[in-house]
N, C-alpha and C. Protein backbone atom coordinates (compact mmCIF):
# COMPACT_ATOMS: atom_id res chain seq x y z
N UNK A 1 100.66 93.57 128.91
CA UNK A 1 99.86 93.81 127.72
C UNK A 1 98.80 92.72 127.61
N UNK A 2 97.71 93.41 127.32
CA UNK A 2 96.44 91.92 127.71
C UNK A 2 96.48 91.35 125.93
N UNK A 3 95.43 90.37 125.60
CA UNK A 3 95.53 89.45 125.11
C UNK A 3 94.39 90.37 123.88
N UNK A 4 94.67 90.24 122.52
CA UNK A 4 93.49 91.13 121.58
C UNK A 4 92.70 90.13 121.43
N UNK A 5 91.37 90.29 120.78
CA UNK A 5 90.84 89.76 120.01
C UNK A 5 91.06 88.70 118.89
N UNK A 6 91.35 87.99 118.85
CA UNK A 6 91.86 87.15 117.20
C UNK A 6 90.74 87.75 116.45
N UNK A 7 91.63 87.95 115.02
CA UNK A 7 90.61 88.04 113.49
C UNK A 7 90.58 87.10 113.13
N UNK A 8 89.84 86.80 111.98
CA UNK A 8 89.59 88.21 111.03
C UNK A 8 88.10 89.13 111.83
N UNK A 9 88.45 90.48 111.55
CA UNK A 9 87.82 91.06 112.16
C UNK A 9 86.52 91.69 110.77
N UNK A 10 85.44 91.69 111.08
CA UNK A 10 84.50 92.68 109.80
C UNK A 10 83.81 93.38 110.02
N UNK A 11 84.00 94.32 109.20
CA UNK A 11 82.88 95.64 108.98
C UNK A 11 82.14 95.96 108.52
N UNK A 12 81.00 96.70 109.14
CA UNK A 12 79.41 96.21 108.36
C UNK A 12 78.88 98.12 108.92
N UNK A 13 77.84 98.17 108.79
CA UNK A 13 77.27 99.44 109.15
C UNK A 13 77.62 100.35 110.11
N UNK A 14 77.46 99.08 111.43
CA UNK A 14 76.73 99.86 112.02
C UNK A 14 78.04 99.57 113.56
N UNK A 15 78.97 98.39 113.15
CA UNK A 15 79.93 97.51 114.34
C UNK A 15 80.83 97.22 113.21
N UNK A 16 82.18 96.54 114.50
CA UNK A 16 83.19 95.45 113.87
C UNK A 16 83.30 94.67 114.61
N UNK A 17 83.33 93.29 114.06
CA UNK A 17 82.64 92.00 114.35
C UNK A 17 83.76 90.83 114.55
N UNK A 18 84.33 90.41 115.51
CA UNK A 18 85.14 89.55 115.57
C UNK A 18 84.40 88.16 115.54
N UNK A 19 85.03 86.84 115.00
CA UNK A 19 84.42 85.94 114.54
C UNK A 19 84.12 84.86 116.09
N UNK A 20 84.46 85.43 117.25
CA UNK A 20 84.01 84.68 118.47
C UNK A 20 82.70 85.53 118.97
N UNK A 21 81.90 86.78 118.01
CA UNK A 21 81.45 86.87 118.89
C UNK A 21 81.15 89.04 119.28
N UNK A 22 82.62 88.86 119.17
CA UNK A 22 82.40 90.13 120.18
C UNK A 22 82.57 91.52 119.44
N UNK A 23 81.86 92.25 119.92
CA UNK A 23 81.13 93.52 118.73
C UNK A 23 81.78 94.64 119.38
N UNK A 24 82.81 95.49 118.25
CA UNK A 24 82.61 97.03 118.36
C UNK A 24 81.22 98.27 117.95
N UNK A 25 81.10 98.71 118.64
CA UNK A 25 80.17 99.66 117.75
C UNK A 25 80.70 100.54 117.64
N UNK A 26 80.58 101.26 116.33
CA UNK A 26 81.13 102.65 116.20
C UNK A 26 80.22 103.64 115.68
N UNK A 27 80.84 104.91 116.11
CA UNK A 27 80.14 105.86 116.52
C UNK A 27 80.42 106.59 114.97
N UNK A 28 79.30 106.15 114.13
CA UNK A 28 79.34 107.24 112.74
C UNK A 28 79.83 108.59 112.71
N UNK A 29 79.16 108.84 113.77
CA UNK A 29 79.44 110.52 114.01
C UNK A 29 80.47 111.02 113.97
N UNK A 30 81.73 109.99 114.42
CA UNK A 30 82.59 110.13 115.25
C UNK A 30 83.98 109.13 114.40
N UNK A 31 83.54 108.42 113.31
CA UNK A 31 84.54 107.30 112.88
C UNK A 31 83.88 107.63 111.55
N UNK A 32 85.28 107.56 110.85
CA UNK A 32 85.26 107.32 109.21
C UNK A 32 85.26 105.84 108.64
N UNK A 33 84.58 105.68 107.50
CA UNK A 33 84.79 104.55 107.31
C UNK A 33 86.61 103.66 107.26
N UNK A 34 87.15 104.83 106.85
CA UNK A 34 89.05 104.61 106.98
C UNK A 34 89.29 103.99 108.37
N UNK A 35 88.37 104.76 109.55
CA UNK A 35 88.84 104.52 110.99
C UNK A 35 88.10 103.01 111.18
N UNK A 36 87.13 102.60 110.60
CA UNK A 36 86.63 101.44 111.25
C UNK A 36 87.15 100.40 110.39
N UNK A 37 87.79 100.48 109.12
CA UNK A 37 88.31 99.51 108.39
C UNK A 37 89.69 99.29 109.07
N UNK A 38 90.30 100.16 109.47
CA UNK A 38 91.42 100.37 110.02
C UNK A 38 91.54 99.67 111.31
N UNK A 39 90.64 99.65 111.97
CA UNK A 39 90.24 99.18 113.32
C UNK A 39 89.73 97.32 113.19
N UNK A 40 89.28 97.30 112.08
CA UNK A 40 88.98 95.98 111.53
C UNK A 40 90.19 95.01 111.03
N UNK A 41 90.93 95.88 110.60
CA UNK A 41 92.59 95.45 110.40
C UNK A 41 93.34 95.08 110.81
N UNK A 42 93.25 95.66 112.28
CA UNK A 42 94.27 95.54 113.96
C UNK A 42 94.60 94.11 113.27
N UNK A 43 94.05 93.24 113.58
CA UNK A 43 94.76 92.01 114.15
C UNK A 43 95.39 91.19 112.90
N UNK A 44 94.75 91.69 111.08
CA UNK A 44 95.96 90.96 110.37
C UNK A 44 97.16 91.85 110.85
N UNK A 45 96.81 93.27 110.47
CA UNK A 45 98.31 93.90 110.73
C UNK A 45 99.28 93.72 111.83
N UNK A 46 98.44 93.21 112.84
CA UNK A 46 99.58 92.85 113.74
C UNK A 46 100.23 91.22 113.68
N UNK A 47 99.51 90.23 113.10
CA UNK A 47 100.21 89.44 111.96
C UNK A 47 101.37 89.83 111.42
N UNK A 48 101.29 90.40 110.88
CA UNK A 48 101.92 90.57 109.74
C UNK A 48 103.14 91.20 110.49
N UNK A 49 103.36 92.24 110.96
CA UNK A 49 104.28 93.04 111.59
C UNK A 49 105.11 92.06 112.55
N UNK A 50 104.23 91.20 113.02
CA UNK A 50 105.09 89.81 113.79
C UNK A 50 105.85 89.38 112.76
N UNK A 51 104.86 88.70 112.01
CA UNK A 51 105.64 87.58 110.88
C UNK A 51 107.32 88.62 110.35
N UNK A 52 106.92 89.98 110.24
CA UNK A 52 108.37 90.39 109.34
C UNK A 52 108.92 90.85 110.02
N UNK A 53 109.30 90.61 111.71
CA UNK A 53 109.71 91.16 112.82
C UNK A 53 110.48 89.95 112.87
N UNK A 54 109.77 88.50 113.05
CA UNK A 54 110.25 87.77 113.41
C UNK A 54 111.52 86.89 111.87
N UNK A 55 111.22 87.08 110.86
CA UNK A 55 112.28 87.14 110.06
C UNK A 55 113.17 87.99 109.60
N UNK A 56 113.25 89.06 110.08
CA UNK A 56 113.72 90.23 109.96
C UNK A 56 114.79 89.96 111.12
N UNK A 57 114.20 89.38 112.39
CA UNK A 57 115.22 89.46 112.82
C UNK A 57 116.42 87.62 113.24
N UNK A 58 115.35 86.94 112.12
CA UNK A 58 116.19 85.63 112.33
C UNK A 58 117.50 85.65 110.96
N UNK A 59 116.80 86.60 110.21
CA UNK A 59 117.81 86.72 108.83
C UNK A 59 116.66 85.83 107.93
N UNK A 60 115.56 85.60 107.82
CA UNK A 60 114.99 84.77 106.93
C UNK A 60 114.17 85.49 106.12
N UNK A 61 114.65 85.11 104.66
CA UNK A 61 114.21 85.95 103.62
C UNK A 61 112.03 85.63 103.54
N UNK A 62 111.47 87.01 103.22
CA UNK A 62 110.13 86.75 102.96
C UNK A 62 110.17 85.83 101.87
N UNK A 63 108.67 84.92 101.85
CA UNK A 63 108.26 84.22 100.73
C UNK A 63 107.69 85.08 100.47
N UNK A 64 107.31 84.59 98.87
CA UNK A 64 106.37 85.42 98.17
C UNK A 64 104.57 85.43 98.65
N UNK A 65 104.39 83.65 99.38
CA UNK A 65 103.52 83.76 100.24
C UNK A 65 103.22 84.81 101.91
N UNK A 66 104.80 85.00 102.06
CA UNK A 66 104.46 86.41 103.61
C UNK A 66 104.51 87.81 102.92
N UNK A 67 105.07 88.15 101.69
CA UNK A 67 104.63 89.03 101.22
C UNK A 67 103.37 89.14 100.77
N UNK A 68 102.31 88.04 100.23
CA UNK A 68 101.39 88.42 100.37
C UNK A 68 100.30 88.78 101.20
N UNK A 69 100.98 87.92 102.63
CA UNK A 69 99.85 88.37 103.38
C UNK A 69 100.20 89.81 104.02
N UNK A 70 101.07 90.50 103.79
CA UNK A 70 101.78 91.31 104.12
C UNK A 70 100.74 92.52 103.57
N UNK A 71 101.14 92.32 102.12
CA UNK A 71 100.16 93.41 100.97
C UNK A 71 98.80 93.19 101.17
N UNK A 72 97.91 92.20 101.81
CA UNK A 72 96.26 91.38 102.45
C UNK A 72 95.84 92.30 103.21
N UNK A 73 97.18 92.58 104.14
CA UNK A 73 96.44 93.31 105.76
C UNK A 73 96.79 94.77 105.19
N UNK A 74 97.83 95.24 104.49
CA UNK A 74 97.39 96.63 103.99
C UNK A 74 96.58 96.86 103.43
N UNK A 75 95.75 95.78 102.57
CA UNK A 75 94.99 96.54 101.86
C UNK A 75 93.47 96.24 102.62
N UNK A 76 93.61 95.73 103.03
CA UNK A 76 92.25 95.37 104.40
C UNK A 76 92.15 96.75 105.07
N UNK A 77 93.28 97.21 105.24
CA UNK A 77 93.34 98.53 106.37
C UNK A 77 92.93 99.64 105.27
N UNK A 78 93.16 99.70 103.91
CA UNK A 78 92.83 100.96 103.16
C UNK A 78 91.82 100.36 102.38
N UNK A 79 90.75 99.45 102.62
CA UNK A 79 89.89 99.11 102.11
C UNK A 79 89.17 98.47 100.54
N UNK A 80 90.31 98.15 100.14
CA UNK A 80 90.88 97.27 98.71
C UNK A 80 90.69 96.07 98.90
């Protein structure tokens, strides 16, 4: 499995914009704004899915700080 992009990732018109640099473009025609916010999301949500993977499976209860970043990257992905 190769290596993603690090976020935060952002969305603007016309691309999604990772902060080293490197540009998606998306195809209006073809992508909803849901799909490119969603796509802009990848990398908290996969944060996040680590972070409660990896206490989930040590037995370590969430803080109220990993729950929030938890509720951050969902709502990044549905555009809130």
């Amino acid at each position: 499995m190769s290596e993603h992009t690090p976020g935060p990732w952002t969305v603007d018109r016309l691309c999604i914009q990772a902060p080293d640099g490197n540009v998606a473009l998306v195809n209006l025609a073809r992508a909803s704004d849901a799909d490119a916010r969603l796509i802009a999301a990848a990398p908290d949500l996969l944060e996040a899915c680590q972070m409660v993977w990896k206490m989930a499976v040590a037995w370590e209860p969430l803080t109220p700080g990993d729950i929030a970043e938890v509720k951050a990257a969902i709502a990044k992905a549905q555009g809130r």
